[in-house]
PDB file of N, CA and C in Angstrom:
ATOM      1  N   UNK A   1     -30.572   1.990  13.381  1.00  0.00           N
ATOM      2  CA  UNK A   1     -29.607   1.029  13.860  1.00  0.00           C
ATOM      3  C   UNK A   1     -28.499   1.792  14.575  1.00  0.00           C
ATOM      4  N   UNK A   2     -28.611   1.998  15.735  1.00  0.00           N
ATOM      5  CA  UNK A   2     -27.278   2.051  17.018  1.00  0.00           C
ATOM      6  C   UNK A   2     -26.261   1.398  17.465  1.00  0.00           C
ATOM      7  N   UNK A   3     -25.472   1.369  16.983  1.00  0.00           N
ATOM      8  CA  UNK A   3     -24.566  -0.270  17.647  1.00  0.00           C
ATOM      9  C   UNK A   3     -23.471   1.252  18.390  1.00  0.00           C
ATOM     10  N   UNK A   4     -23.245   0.794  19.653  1.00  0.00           N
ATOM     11  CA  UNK A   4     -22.130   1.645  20.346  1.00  0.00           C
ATOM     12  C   UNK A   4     -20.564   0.713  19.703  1.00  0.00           C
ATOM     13  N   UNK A   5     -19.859   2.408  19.129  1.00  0.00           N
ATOM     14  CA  UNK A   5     -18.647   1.784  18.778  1.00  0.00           C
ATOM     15  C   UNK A   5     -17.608   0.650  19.488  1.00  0.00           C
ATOM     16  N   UNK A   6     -17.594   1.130  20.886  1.00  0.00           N
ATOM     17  CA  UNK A   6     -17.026  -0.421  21.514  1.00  0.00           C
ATOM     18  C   UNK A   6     -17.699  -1.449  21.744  1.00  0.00           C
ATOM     19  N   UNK A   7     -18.947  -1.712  21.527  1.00  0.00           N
ATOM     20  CA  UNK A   7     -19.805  -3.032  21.063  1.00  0.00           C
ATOM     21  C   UNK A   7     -19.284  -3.815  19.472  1.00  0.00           C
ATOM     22  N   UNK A   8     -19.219  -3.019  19.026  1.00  0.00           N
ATOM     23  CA  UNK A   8     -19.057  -3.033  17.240  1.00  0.00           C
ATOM     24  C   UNK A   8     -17.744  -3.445  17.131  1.00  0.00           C
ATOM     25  N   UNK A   9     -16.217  -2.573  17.661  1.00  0.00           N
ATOM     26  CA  UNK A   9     -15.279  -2.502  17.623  1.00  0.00           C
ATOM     27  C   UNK A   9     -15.031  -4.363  18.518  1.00  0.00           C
ATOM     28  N   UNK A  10     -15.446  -4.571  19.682  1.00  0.00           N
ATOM     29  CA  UNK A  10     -14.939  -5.842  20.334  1.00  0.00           C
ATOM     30  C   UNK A  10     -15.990  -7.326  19.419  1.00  0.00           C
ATOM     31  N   UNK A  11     -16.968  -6.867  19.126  1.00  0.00           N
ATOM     32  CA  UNK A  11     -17.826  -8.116  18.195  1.00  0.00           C
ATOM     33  C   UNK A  11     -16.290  -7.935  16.771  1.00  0.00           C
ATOM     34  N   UNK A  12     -16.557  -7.425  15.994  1.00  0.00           N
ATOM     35  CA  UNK A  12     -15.467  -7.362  15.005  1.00  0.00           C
ATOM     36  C   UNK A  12     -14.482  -8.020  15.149  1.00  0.00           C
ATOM     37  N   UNK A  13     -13.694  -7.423  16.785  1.00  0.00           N
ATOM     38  CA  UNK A  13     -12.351  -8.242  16.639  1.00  0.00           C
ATOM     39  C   UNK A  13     -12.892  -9.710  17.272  1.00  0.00           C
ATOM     40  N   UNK A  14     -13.882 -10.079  17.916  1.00  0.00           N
ATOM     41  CA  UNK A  14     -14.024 -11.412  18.481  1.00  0.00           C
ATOM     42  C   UNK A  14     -14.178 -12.454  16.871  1.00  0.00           C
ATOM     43  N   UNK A  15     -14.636 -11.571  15.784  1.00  0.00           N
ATOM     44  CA  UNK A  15     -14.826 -12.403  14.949  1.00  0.00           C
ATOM     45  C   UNK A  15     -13.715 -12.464  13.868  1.00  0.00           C
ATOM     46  N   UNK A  16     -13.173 -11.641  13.644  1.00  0.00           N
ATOM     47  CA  UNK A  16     -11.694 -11.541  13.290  1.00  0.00           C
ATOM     48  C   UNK A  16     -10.825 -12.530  13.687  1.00  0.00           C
ATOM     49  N   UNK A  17     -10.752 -12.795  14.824  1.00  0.00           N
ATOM     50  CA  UNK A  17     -10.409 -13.454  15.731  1.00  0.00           C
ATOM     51  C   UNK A  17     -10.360 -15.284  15.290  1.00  0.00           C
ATOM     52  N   UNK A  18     -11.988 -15.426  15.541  1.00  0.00           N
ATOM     53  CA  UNK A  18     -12.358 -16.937  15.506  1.00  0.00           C
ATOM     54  C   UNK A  18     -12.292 -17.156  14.198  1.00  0.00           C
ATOM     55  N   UNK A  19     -12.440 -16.567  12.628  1.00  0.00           N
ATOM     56  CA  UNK A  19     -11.645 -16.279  11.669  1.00  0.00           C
ATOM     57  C   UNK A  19     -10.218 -16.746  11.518  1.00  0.00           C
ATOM     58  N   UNK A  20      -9.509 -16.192  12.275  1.00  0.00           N
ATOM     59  CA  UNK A  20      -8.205 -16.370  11.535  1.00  0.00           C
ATOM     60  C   UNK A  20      -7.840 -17.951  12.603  1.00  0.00           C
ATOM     61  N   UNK A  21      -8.459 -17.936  14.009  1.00  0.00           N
ATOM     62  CA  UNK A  21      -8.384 -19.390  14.083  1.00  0.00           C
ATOM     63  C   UNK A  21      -8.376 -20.380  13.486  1.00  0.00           C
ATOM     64  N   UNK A  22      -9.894 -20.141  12.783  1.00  0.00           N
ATOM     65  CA  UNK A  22      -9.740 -21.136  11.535  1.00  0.00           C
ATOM     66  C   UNK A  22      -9.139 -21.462  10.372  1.00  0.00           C
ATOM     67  N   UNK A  23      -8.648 -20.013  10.020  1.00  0.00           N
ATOM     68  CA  UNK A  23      -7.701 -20.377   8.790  1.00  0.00           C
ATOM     69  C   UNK A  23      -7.080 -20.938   9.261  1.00  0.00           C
ATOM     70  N   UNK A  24      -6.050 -20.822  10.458  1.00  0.00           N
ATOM     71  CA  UNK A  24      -4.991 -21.526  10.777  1.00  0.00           C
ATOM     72  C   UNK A  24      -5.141 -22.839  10.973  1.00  0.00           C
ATOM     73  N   UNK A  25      -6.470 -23.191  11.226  1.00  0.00           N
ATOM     74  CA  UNK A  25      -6.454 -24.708  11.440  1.00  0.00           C
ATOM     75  C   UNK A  25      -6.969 -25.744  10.537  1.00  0.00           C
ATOM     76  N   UNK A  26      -7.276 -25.265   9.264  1.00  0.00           N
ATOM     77  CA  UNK A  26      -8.246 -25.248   7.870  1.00  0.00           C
ATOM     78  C   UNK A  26      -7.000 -26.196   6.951  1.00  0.00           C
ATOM     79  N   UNK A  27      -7.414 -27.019   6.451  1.00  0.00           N
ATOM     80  CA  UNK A  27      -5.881 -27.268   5.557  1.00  0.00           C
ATOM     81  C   UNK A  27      -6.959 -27.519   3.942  1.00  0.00           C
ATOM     82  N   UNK A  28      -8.170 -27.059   4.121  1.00  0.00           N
ATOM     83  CA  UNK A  28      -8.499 -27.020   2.641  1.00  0.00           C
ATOM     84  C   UNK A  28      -8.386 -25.897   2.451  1.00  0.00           C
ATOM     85  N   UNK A  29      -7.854 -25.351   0.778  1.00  0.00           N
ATOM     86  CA  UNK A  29      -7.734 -23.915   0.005  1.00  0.00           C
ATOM     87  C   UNK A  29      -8.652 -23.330   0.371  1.00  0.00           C
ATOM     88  N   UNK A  30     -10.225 -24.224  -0.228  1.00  0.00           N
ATOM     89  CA  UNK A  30     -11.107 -23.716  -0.665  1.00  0.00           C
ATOM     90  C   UNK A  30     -11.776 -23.043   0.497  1.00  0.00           C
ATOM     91  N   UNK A  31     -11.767 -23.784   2.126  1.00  0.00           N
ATOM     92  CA  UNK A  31     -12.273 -23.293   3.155  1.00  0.00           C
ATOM     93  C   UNK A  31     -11.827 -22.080   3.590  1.00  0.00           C
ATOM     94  N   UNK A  32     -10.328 -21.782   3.102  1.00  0.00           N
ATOM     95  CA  UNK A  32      -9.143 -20.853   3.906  1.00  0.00           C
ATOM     96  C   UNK A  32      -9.979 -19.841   2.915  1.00  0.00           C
ATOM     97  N   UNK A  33     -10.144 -19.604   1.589  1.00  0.00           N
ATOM     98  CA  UNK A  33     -10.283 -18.966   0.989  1.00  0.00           C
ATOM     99  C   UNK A  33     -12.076 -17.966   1.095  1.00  0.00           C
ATOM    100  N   UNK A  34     -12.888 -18.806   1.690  1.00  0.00           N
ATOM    101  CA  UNK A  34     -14.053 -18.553   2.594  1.00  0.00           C
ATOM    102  C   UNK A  34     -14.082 -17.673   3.497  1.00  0.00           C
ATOM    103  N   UNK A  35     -13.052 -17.916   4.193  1.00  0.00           N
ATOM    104  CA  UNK A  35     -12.781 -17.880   5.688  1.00  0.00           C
ATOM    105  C   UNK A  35     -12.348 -16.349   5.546  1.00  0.00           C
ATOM    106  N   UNK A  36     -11.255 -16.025   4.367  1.00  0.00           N
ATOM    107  CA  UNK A  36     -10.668 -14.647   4.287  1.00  0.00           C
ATOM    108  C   UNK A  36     -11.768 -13.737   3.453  1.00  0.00           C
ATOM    109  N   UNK A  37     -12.872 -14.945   2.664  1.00  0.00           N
ATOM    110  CA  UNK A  37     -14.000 -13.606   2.241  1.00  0.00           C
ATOM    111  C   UNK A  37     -14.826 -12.956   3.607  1.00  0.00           C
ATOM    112  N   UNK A  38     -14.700 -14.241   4.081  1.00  0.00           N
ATOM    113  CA  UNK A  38     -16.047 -13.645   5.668  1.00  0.00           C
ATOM    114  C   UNK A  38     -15.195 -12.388   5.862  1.00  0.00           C
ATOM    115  N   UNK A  39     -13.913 -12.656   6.162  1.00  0.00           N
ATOM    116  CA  UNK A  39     -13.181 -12.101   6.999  1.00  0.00           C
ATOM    117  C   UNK A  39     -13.214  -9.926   6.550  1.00  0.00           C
ATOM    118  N   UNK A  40     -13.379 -10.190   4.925  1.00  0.00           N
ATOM    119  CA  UNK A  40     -13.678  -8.908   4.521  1.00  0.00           C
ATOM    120  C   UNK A  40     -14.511  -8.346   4.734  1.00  0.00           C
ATOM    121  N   UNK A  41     -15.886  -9.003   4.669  1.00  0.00           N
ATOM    122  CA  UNK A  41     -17.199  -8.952   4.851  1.00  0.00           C
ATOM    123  C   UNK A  41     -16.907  -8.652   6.206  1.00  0.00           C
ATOM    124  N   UNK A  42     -16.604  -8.820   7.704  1.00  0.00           N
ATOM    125  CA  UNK A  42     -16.659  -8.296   8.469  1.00  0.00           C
ATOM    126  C   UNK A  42     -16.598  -7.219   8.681  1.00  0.00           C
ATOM    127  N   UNK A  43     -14.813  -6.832   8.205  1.00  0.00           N
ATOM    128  CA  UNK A  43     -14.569  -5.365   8.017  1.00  0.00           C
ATOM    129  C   UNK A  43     -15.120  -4.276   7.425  1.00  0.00           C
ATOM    130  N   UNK A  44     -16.052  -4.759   6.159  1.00  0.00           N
ATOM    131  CA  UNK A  44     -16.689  -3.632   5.441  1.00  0.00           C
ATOM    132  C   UNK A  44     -17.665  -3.738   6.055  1.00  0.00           C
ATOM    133  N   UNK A  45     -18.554  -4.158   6.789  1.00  0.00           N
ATOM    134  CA  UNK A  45     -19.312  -4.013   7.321  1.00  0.00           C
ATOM    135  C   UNK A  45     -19.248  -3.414   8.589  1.00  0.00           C
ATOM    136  N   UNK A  46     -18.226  -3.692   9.018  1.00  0.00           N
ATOM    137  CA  UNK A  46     -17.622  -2.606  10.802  1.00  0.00           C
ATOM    138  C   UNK A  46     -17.787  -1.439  10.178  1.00  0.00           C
ATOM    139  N   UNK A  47     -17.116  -1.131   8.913  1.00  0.00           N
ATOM    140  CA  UNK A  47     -16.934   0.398   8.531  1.00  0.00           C
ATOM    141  C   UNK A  47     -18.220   0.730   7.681  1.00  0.00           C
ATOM    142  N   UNK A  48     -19.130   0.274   7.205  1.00  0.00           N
ATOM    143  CA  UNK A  48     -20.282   0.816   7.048  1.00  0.00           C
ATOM    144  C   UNK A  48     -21.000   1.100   8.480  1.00  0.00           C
ATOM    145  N   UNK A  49     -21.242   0.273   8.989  1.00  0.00           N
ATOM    146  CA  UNK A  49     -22.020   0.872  10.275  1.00  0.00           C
ATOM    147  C   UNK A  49     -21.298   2.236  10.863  1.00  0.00           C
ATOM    148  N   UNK A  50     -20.348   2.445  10.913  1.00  0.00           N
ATOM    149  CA  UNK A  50     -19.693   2.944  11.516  1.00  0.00           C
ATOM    150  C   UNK A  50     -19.293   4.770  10.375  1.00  0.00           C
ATOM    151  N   UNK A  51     -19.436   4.694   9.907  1.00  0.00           N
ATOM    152  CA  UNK A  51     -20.253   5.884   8.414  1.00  0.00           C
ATOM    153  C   UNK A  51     -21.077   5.410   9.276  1.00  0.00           C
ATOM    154  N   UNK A  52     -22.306   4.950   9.138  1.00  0.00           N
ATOM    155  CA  UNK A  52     -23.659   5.485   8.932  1.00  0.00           C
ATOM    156  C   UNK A  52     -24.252   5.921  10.618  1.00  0.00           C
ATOM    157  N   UNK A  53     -23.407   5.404  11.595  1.00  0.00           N
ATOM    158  CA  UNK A  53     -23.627   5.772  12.710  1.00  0.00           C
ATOM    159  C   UNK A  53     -22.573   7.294  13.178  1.00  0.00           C
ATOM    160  N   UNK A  54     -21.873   7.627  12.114  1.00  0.00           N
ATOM    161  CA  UNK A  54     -21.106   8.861  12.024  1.00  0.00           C
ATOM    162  C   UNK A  54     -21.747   9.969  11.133  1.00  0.00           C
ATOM    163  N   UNK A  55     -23.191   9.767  10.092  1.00  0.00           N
ATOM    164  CA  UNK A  55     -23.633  10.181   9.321  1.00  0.00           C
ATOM    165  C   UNK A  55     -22.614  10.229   8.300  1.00  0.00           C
ATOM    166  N   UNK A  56     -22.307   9.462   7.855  1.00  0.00           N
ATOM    167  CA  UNK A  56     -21.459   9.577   6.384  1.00  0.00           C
ATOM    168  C   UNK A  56     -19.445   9.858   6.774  1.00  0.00           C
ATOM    169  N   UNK A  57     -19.135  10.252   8.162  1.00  0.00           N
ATOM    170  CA  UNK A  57     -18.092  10.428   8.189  1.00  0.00           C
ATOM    171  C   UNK A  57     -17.646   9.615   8.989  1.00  0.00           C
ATOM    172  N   UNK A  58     -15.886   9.175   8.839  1.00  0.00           N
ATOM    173  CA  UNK A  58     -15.453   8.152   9.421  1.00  0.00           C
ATOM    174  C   UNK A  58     -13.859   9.093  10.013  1.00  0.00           C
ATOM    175  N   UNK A  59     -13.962   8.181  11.252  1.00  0.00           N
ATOM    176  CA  UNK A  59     -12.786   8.719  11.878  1.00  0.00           C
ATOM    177  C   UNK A  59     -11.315   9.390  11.609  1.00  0.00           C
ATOM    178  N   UNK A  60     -10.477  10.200  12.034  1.00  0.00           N
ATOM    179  CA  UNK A  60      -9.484  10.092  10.821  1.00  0.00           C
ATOM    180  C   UNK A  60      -8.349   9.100  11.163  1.00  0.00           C
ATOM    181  N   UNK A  61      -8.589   8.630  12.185  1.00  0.00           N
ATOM    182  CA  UNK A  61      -7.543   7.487  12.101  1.00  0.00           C
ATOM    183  C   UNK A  61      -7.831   6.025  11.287  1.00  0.00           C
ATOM    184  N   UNK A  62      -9.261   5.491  10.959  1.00  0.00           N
ATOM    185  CA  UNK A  62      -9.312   5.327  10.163  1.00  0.00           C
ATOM    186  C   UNK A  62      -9.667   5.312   8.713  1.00  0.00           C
ATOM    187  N   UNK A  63      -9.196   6.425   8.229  1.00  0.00           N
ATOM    188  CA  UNK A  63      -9.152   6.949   6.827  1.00  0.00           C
ATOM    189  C   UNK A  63      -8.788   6.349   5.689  1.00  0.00           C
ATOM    190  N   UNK A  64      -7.376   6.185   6.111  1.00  0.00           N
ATOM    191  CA  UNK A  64      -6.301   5.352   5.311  1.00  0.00           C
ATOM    192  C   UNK A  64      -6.457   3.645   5.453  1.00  0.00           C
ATOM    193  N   UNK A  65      -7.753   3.262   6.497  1.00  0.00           N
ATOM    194  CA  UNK A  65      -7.428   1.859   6.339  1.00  0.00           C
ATOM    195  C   UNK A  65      -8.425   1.121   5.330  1.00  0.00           C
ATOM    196  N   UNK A  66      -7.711   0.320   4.509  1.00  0.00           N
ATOM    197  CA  UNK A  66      -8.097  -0.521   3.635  1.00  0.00           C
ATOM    198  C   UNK A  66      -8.440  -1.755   4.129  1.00  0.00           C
ATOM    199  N   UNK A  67      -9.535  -2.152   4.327  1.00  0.00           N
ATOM    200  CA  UNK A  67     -10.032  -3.995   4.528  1.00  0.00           C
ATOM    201  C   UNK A  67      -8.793  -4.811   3.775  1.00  0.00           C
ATOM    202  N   UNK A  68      -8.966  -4.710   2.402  1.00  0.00           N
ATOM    203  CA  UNK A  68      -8.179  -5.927   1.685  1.00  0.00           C
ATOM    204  C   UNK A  68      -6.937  -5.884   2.026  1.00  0.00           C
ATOM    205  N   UNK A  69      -6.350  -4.687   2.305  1.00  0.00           N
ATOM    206  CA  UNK A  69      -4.618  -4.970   2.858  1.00  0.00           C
ATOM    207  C   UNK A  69      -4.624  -5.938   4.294  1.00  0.00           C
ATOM    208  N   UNK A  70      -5.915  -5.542   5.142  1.00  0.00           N
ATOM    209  CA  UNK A  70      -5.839  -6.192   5.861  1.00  0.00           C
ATOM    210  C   UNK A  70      -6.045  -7.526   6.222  1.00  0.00           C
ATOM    211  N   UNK A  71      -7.099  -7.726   5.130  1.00  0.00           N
ATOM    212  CA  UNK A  71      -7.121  -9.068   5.174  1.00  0.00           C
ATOM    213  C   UNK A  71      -6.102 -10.013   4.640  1.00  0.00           C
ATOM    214  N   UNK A  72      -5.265  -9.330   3.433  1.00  0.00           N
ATOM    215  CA  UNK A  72      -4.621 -10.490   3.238  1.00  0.00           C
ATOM    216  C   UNK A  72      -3.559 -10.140   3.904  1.00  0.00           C
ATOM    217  N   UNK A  73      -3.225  -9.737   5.210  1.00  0.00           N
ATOM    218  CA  UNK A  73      -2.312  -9.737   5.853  1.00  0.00           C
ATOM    219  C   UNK A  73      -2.812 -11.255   6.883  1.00  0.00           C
ATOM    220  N   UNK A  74      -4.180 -11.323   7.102  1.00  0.00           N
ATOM    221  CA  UNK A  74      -4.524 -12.752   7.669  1.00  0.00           C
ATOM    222  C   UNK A  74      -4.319 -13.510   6.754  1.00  0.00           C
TER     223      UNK A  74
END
């Protein structure tokens, strides 16, 4: 599995994206609360591919980044 990092990097944020659209436009808990699991599930999944298309190593800029801070910043 090959995914070129700016393929990976612009799918991610397009879905990040249509994500937090929806939270914003969501007025059930339970959907919003969906919406921010996908939303993790994206990210750990950007950064697994992304290890495994690095063989096990990940950039050092992102080192320090944590999915869940980020998500619940959406």
């Amino acid at each position: 599995m090959n995914i070129s990092p700016l393929n990976a990097n612009a799918l991610t944020t397009n879905a990040i994206t249509a994500l937090k659209n929806a939270y914003y436009q969501c007025s059930d808990c339970a959907a919003k609360e969906s919406i921010v699991t996908a939303s993790k599930a994206i990210i750990q999944l950007y950064h697994a591919l992304d290890e495994y298309n690095h063989q096990g190593g990940t950039p050092e800029s992102d080192s320090a980044f944590d999915p869940s801070e980020y998500c619940a910043a959406v």
